[in-house]
C-alpha atoms as a PDB file:
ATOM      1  CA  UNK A   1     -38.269 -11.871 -19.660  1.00  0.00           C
ATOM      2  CA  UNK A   2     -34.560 -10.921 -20.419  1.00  0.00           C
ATOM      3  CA  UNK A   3     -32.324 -12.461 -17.858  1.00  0.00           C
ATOM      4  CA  UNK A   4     -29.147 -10.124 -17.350  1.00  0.00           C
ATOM      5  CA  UNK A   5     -25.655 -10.823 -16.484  1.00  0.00           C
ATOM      6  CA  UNK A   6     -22.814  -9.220 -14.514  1.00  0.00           C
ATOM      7  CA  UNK A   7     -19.463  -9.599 -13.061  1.00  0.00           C
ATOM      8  CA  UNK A   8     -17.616  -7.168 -11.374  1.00  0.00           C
ATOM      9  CA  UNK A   9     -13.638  -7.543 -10.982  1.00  0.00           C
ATOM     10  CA  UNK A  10     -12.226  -5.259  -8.330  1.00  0.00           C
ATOM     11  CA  UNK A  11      -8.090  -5.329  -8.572  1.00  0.00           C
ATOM     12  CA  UNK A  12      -6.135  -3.293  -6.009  1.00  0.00           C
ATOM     13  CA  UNK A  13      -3.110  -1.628  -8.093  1.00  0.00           C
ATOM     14  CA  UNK A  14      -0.165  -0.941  -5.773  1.00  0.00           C
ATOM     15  CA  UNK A  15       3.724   0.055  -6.976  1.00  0.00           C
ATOM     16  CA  UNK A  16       6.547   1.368  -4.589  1.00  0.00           C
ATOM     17  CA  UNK A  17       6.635   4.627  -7.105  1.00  0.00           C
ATOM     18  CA  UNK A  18       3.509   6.524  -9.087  1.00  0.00           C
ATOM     19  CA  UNK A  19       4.987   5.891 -12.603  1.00  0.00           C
ATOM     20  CA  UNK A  20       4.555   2.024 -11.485  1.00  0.00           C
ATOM     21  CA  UNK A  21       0.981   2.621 -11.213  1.00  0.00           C
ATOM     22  CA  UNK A  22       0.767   4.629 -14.140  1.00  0.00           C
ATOM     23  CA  UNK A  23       1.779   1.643 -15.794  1.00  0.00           C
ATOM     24  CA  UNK A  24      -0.076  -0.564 -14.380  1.00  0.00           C
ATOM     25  CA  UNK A  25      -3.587   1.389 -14.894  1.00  0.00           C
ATOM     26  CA  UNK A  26      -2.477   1.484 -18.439  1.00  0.00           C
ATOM     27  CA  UNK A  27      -2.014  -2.116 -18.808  1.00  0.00           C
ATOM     28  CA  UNK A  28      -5.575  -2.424 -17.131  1.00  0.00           C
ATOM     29  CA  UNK A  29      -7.161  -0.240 -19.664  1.00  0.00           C
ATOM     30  CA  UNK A  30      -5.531  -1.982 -22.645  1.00  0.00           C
ATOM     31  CA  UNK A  31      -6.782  -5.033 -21.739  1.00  0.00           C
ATOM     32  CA  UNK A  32      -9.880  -3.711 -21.307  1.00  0.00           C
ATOM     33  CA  UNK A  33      -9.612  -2.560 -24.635  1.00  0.00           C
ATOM     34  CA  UNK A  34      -8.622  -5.759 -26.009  1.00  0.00           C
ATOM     35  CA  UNK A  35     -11.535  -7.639 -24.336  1.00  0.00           C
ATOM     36  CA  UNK A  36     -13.816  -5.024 -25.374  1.00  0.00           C
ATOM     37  CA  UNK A  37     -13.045  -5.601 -29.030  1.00  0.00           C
ATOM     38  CA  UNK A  38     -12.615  -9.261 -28.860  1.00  0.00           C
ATOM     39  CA  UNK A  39     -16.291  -9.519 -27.426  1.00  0.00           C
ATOM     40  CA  UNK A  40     -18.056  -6.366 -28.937  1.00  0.00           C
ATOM     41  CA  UNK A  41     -21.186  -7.743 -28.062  1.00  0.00           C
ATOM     42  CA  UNK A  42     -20.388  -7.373 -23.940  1.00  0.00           C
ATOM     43  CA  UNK A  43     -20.531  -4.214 -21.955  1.00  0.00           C
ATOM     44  CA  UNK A  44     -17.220  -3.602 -20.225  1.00  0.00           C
ATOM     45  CA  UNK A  45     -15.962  -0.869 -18.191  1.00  0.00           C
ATOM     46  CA  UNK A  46     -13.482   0.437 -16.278  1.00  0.00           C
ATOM     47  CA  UNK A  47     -13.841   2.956 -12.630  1.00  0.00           C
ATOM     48  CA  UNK A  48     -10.259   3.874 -11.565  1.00  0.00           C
ATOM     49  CA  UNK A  49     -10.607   5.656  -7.589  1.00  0.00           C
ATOM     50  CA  UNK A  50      -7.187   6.000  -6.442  1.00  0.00           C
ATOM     51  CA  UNK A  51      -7.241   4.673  -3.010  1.00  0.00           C
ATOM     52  CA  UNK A  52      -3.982   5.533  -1.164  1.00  0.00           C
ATOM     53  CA  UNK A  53      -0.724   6.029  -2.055  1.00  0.00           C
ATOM     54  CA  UNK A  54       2.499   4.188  -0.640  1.00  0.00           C
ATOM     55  CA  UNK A  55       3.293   5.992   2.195  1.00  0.00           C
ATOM     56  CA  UNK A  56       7.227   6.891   0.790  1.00  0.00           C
ATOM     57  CA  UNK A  57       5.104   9.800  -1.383  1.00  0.00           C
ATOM     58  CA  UNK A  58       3.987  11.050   1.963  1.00  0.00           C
ATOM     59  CA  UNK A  59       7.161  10.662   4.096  1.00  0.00           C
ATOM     60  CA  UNK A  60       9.711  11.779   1.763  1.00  0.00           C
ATOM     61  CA  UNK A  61       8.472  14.859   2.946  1.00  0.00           C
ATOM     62  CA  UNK A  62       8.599  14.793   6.760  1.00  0.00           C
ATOM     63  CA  UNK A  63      11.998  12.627   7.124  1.00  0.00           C
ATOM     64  CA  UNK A  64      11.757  13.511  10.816  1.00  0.00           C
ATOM     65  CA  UNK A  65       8.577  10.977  10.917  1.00  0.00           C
ATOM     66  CA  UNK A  66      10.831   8.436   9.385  1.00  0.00           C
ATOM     67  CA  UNK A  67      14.254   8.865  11.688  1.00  0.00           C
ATOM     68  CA  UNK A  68      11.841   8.761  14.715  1.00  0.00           C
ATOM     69  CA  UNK A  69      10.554   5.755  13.796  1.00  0.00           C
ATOM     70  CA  UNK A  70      13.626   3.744  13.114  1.00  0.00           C
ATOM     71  CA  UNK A  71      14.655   5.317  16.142  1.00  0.00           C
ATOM     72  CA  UNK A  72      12.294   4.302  18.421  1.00  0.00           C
ATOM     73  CA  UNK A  73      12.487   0.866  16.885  1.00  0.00           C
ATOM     74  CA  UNK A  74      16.160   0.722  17.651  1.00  0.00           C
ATOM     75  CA  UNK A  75      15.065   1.629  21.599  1.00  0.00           C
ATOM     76  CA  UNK A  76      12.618  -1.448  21.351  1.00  0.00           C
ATOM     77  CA  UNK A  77      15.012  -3.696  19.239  1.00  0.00           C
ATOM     78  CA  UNK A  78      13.717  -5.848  16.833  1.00  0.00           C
ATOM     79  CA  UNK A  79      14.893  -7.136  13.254  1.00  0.00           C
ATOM     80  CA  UNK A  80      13.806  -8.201   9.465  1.00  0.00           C
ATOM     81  CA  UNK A  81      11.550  -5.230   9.055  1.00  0.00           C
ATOM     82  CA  UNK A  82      10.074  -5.648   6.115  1.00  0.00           C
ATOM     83  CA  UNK A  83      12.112  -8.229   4.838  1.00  0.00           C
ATOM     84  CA  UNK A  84      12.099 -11.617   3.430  1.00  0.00           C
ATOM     85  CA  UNK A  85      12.298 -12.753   6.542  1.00  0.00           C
ATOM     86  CA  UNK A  86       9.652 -11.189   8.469  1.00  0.00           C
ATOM     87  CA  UNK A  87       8.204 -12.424  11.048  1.00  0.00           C
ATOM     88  CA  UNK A  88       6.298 -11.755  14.015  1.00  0.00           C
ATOM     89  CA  UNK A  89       5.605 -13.171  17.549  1.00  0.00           C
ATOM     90  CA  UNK A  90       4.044 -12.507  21.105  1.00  0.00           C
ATOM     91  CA  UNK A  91       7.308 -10.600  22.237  1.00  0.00           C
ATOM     92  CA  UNK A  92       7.477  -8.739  18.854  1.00  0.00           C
ATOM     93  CA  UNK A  93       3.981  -7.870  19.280  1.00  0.00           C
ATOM     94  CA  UNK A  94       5.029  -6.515  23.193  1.00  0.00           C
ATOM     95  CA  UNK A  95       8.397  -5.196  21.139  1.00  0.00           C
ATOM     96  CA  UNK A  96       5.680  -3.167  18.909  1.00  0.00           C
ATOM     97  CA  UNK A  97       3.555  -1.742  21.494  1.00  0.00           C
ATOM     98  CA  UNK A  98       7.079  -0.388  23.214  1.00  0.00           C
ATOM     99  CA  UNK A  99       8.280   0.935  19.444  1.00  0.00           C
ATOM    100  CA  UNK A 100       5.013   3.586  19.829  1.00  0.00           C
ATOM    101  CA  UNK A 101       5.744   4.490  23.668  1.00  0.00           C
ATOM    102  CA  UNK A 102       9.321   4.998  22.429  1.00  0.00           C
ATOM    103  CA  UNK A 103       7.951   6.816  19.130  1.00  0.00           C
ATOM    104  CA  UNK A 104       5.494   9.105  21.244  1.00  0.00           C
ATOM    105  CA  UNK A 105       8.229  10.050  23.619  1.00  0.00           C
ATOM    106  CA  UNK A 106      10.804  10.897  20.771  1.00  0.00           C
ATOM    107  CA  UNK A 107       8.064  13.109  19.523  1.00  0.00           C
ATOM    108  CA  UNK A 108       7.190  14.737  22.938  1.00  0.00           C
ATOM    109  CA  UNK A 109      11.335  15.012  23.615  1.00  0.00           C
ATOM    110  CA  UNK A 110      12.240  16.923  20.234  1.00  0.00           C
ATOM    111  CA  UNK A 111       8.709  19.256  20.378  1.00  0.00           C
END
């Protein structure tokens, strides 16, 4: 009886822009490449599915979605967003709740 081995490696790619990915898939496939031909005798291969992409490819479209937002975060208060110095608590956590009431009703005022 032939015993066979696997190992799957499943690596999340993520870039603030697409031609950040695009380099990043290629490095993946050349060092798939490389691997492959340093161990001809092993199987590998490589299944890209793109997944989702940052949401500033989306957005850049509907600026709107991105003023109400900041907006309704400045009606909520709140600081660091997406910073080094991040950080989150019970009364952020109340502050975010308030940031979507706020968001919602910036929506419902400008429709």
């Amino acid at each position: 009886m032939i015993d066979v081995e696997s190992s799957n490696v499943k690596i999340l790619l993520r870039d603030f822009d697409i031609s950040g990915l695009d380099a990043k898939e290629k490095l993946l496939r050349d060092m798939v490449a490389q691997t492959a031909a340093k161990f001809p005798e092993v199987k590998i291969t490589i299944d890209i599915k793109e997944n989702y992409k940052n949401m500033k490819e989306v957005l850049k479209n509907y600026p709107e979605l991105t003023n109400n937002a900041m907006e309704a975060a400045k009606r909520a208060g709140g600081g660091n967003f997406h910073g080094k110095l991040e950080y989150n608590s019970r009364r952020g956590l109340e502050k975010s709740t308030e940031t979507l009431v706020h968001l919602v009703q910036i929506f419902a005022e400008k429709s």
